[in-house]
Protein backbone atom coordinates (compact mmCIF):
# COMPACT_ATOMS: atom_id res chain seq x y z
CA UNK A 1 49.85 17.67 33.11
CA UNK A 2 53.64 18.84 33.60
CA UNK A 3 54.03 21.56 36.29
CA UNK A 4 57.27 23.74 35.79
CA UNK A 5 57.01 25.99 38.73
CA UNK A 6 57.23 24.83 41.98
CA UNK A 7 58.23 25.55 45.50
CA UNK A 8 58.47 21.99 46.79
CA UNK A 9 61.96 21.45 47.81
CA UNK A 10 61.32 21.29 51.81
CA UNK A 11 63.42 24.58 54.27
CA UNK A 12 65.15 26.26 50.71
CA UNK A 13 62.93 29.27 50.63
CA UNK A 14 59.23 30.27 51.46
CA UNK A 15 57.96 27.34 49.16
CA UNK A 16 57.35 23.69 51.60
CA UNK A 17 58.73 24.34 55.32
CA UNK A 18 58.72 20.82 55.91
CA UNK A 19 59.20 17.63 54.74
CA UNK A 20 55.72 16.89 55.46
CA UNK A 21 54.87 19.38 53.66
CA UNK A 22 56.95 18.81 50.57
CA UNK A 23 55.46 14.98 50.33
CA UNK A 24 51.97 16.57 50.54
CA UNK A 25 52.29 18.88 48.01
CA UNK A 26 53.79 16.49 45.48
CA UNK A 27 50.82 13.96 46.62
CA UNK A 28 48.65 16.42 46.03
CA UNK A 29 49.78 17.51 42.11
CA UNK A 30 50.03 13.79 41.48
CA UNK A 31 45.89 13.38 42.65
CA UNK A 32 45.59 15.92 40.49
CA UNK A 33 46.86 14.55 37.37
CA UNK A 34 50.52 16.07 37.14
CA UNK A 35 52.99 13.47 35.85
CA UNK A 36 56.37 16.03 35.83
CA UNK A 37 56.86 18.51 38.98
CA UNK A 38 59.89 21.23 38.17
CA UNK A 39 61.14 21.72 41.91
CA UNK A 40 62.23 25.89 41.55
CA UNK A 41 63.74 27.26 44.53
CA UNK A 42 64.16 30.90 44.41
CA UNK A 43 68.18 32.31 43.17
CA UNK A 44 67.81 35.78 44.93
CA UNK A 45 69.48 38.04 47.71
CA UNK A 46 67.57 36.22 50.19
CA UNK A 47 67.72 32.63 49.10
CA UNK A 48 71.17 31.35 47.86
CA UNK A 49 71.02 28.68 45.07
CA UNK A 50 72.83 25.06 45.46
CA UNK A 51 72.77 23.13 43.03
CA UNK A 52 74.29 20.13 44.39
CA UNK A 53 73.05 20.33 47.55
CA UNK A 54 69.26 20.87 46.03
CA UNK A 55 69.78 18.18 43.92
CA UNK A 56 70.61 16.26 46.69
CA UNK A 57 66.84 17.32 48.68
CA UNK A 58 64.98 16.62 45.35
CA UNK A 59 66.45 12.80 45.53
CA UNK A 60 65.54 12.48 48.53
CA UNK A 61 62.18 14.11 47.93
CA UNK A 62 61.35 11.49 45.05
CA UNK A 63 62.79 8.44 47.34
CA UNK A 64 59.84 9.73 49.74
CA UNK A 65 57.06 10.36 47.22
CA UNK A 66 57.53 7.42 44.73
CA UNK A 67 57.78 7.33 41.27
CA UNK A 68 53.91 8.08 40.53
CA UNK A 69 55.27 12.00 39.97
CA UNK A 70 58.83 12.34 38.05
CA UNK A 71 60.90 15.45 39.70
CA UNK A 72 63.08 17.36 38.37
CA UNK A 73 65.40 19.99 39.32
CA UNK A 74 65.23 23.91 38.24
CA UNK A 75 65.60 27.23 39.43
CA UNK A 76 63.05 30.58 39.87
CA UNK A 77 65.94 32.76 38.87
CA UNK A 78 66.08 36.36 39.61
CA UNK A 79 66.83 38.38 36.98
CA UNK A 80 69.78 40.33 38.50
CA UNK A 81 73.02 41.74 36.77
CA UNK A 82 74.59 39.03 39.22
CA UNK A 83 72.62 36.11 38.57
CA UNK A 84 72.87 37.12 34.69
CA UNK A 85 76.60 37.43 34.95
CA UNK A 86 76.70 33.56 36.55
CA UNK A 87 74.31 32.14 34.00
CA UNK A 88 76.34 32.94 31.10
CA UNK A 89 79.37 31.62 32.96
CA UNK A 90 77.36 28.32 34.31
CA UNK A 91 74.71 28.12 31.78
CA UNK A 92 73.18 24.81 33.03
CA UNK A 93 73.44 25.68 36.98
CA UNK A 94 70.08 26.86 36.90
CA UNK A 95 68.31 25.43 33.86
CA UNK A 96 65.48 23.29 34.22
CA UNK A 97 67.20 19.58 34.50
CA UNK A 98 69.68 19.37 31.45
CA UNK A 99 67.38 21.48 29.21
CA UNK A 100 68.03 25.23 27.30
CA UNK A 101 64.80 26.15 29.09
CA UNK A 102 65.74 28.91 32.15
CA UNK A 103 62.03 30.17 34.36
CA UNK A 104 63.03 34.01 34.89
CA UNK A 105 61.80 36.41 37.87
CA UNK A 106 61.80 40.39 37.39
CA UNK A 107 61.95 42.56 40.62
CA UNK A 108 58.49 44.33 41.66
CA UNK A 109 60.35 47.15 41.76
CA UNK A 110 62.53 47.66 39.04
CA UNK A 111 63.03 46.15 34.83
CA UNK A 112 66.81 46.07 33.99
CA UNK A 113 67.34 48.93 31.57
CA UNK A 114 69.90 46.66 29.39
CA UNK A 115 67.00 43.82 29.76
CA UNK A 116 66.90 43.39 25.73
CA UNK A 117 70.71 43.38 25.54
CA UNK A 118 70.37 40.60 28.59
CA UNK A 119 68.15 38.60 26.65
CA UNK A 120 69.96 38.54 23.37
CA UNK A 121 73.35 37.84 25.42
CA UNK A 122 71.03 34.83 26.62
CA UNK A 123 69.39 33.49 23.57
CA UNK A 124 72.74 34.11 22.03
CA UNK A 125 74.07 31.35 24.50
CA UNK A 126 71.20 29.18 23.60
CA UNK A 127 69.12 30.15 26.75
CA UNK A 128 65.55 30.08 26.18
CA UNK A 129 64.15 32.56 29.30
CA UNK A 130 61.06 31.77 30.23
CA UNK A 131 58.94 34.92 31.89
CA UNK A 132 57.55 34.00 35.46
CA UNK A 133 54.22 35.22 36.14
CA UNK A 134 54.39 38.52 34.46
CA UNK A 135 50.34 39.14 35.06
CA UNK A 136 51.69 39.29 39.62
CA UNK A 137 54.25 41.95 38.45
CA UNK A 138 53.36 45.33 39.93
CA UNK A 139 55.71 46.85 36.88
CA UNK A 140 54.13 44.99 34.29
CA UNK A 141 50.91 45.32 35.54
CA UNK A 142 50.85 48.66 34.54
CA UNK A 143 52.42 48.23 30.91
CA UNK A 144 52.17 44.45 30.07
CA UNK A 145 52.46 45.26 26.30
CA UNK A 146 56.38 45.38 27.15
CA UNK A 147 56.23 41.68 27.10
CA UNK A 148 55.30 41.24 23.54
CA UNK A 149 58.66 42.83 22.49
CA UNK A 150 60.74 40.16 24.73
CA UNK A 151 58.80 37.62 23.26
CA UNK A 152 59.71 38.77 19.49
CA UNK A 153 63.26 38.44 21.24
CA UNK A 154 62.86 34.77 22.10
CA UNK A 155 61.43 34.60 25.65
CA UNK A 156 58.58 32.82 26.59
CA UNK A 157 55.75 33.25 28.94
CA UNK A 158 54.86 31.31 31.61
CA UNK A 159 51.52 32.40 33.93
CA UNK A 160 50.01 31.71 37.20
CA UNK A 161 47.44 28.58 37.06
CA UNK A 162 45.13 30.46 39.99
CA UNK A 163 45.57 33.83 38.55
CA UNK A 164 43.13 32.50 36.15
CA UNK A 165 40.68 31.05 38.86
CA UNK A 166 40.78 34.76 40.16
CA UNK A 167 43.04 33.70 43.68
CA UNK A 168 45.03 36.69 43.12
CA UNK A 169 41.96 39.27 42.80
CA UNK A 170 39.98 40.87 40.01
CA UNK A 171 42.97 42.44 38.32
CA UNK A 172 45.30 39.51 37.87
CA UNK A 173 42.33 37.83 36.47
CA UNK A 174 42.35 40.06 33.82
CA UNK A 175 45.56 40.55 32.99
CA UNK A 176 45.78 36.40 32.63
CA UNK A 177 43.20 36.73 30.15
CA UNK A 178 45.08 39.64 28.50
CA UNK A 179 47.81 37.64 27.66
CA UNK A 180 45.64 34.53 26.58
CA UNK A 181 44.05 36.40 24.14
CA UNK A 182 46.93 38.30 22.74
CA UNK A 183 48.69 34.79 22.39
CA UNK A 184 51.20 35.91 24.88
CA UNK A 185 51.55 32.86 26.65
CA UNK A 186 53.13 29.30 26.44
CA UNK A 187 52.90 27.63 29.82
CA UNK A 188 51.12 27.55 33.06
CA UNK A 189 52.27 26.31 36.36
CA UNK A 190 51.66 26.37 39.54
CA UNK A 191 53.75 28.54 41.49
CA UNK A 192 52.61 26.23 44.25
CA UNK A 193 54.55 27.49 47.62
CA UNK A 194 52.57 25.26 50.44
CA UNK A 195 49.65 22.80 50.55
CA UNK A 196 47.21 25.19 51.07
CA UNK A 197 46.14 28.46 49.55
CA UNK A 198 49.39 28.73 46.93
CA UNK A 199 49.01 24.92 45.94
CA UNK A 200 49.96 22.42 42.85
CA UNK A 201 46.45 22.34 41.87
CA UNK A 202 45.96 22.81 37.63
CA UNK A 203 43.12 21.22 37.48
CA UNK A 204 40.45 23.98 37.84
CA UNK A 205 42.53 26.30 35.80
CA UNK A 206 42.77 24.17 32.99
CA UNK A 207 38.96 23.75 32.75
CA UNK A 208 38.41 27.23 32.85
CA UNK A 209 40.83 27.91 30.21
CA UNK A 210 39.21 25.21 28.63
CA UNK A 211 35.97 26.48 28.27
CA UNK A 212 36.80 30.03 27.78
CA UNK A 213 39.10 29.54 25.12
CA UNK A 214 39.19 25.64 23.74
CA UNK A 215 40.87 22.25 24.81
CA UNK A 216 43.46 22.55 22.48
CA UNK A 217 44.79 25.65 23.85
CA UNK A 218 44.33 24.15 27.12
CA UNK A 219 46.19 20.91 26.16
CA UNK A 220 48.98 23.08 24.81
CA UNK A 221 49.46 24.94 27.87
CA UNK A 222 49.22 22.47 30.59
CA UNK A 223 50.24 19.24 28.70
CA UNK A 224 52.44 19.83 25.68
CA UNK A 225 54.60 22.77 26.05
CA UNK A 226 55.35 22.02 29.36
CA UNK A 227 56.26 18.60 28.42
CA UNK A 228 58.62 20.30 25.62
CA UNK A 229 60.64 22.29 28.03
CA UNK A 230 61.30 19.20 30.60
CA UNK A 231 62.21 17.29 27.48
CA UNK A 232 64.39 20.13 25.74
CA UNK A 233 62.31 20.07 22.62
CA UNK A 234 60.75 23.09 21.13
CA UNK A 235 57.49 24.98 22.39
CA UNK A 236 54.72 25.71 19.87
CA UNK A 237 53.40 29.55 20.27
């Protein structure tokens, strides 16, 4: 399995606070049977975004884990007129490693109003956004039939692996399973913040996504459209 959302990059956020931490999460996806780990830290008003220097922490990150899990560098970028403004300029600052591929956070409190004219401007750059957890989003929760237009844009969906093991309550649940059946998703990840509760376990999710829908989907989700966006190719729907 490839995971493309993760908080491992140790003291950059609220993901790993340690390096002991960091090494046990990665040890952890790799028991698992992840292969690829996308190390996200958050671009937001309270985390700042370094490229170099995370680069730097995910080097030394691999150089402590070994080469059993393959790490790569991206960014859970907040969709802010800001942030927008400094991905068109720097269109590969944030981008998962060299890819087109950029994960995307909206605010809980607030959609940009110029969102589709965002996401063309994107695309239009040869951005592909990819929608973080949209099924967690108080905003969406209530009207998550907004994401099928952004998807006819170009955007792609990427959903919590525990939301469908029911970590986040009842409601999330369902709303996972919304956008399964609608066909409004491409990828699952992790989200994986610690060691504990938020971890980089897919493993149960899969299976459950396996049964209730079928391995293939599974496979696609988990295995080969993640495995697409680390290696720039394209994503099947």
């Amino acid at each position: 399995m490839v995971d493309i959302h993760s908080h491992i990059l140790p003291m950059v956020d609220d993901g790993a606070e340690s390096w002991e931490v960091a090494v046990a999460m990665v040890t952890m996806a790799g028991g698992d049977g992840v292969t690829h780990m996308v190390a996200t830290p958050h671009a937001n008003y309270e985390y700042a975004y370094e490229r170099e220097s995370h680069t730097a922490l995910l080097e030394e990150l691999q150089n402590r884990v070994g080469k059993d899990v393959q790490l790569i560098l991206g960014c859970d970028f907040h969709f802010s007129y800001d942030n927008f403004e400094d991905a068109l300029q720097h269109p590969h600052r944030y981008t998962i490693g060299n890819t087109r591929y950029l994960l995307i956070e909206l605010s809980d409190f607030s959609v940009p109003p110029q969102i589709s004219n965002m996401l063309f401007s994107l695309t239009s750059n040869r951005l592909i956004p990819i929608l973080t957890h949209p099924e967690r989003n108080p905003l969406l929760q209530r009207a998550p039939e907004r994401v099928s237009e952004w998807v006819d844009m170009g955007m792609l969906v990427q959903l919590t692996a525990n939301a469908f093991t029911g970590k986040w309550g009842k409601g999330v649940q369902k709303l996972a399973n919304w956008y399964a059946e609608n066909q409004l998703v491409h990828v699952i990840a992790s989200d994986a913040h610690s060691a504990s509760r938020r971890n980089p376990v897919l493993s149960e999710a899969r299976r459950m996504v396996a049964k209730t829908y079928s391995e293939e989907f599974a496979k696609r989700l988990f295995e080969t459209n993640p495995r697409a966006i680390i290696n720039d190719e394209r994503v099947l729907g």
